[in-house]
Protein backbone atom coordinates (compact mmCIF):
# COMPACT_ATOMS: atom_id res chain seq x y z
CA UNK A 1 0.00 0.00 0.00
CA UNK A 2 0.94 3.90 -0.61
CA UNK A 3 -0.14 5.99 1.63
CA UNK A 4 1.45 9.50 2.29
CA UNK A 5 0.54 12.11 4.58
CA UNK A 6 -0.16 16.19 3.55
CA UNK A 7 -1.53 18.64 4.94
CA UNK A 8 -4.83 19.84 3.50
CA UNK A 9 -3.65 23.19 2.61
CA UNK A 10 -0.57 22.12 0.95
CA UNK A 11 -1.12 22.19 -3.13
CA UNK A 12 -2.17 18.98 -4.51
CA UNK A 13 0.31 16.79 -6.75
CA UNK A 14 -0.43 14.58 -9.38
CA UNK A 15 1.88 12.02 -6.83
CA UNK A 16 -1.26 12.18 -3.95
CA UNK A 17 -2.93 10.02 -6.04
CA UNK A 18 -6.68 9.62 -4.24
CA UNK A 19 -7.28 12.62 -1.83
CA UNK A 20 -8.88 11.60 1.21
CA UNK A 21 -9.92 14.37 3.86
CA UNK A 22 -9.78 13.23 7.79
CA UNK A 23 -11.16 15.60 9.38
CA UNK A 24 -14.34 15.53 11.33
CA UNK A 25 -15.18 19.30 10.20
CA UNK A 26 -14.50 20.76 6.75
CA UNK A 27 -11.17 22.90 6.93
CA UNK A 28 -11.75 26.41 6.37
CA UNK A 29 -11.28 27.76 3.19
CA UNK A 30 -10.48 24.25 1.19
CA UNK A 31 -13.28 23.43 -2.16
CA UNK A 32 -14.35 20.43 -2.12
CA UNK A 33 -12.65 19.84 -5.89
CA UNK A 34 -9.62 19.88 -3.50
CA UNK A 35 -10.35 16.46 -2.07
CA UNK A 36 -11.59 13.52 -3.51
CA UNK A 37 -13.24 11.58 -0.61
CA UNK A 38 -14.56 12.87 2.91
CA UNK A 39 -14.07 10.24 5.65
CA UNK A 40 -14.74 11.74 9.18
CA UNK A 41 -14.86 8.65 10.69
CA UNK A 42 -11.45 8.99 10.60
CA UNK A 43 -10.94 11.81 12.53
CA UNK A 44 -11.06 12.36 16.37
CA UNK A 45 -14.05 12.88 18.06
CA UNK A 46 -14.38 16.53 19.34
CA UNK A 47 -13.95 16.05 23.12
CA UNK A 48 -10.75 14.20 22.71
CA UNK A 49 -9.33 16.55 20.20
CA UNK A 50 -10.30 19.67 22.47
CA UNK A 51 -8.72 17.90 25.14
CA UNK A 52 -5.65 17.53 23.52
CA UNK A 53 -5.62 20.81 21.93
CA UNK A 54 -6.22 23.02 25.25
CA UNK A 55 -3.31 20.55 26.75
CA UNK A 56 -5.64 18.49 29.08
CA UNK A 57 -4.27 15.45 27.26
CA UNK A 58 -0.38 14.99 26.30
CA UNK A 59 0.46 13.16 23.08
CA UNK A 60 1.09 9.53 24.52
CA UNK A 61 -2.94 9.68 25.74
CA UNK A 62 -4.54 11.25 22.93
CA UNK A 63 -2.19 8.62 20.84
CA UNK A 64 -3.81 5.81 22.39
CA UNK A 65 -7.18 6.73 22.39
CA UNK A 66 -7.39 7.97 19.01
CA UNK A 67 -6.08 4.49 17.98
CA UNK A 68 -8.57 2.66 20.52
CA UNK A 69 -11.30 4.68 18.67
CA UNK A 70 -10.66 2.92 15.36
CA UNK A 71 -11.90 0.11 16.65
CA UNK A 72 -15.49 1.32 16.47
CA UNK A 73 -17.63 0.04 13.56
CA UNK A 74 -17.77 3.43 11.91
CA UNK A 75 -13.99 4.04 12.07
CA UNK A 76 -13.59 -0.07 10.83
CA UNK A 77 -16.03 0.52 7.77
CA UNK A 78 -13.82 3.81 6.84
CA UNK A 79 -10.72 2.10 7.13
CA UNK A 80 -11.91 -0.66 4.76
CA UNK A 81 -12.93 1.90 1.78
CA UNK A 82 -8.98 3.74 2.80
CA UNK A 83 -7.42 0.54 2.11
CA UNK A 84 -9.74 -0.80 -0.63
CA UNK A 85 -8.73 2.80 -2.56
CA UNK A 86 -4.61 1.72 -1.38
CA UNK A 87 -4.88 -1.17 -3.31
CA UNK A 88 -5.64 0.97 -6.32
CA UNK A 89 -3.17 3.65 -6.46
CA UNK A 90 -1.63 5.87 -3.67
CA UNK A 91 -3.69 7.66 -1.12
CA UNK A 92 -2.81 10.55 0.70
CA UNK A 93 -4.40 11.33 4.03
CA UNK A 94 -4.98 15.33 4.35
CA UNK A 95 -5.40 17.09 7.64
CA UNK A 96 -5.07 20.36 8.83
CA UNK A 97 -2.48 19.97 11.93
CA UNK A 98 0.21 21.78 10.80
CA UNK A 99 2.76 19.17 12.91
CA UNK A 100 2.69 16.21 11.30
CA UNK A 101 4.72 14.25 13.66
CA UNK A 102 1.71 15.26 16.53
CA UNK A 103 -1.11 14.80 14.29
CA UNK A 104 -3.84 11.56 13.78
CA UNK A 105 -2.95 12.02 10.39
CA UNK A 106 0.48 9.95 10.71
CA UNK A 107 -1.28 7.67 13.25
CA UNK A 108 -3.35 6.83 11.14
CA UNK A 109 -0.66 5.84 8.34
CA UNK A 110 1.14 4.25 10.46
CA UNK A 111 -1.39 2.28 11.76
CA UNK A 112 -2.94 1.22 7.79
CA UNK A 113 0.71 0.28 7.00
CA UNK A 114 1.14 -2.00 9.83
């Protein structure tokens, strides 16, 4: 499988291959001709993200429960039409965390490819 990571409001490259948007909220200012497939399943849920964001949760936490919550049938059936498009072509997860080494987005790759 190829996946790669970007971040959402990085240009697109003909090397993405199929854009796929994890984020629970549409990012501000992106069209939707910027990404090819929506899959919020795949982001964190609100309360953990706030509580991560405002610094009630450190990065080891929020780690471990973001990758406990892709265990839920929702997050399953999204991961299934992620690696279904892998199998394809590349796929490139888009986020808009600016740190990529402290965002879902490279849990989430890490945890397709393993």
């Amino acid at each position: 499988m190829r996946v790669h990571t970007k971040r959402v409001y990085a240009p697109a490259a003909p090397a993405d291959g199929t854009r796929v948007l994890i984020m629970r909220l549409w990012p501000r200012g992106i069209r939707k001709a910027r990404v090819d497939v929506w899959l919020k399943e795949l982001g964190p849920v609100v309360p953990l993200l706030r509580a991560f964001l405002d610094g009630g949760l450190g990065w080891a936490a929020y780690r471990r429960r973001y990758l406990a919550g892709l265990t839920r049938p929702e997050a399953q059936e999204a991961l299934g039409a992620v690696r279904a498009l892998a199998r394809r072509g590349p796929v490139t997860l888009l986020c808009g965390c600016a740190d990529e080494t402290r965002c879902h987005r490279s849990l989430l790759r890490d945890y397709l490819l393993d």
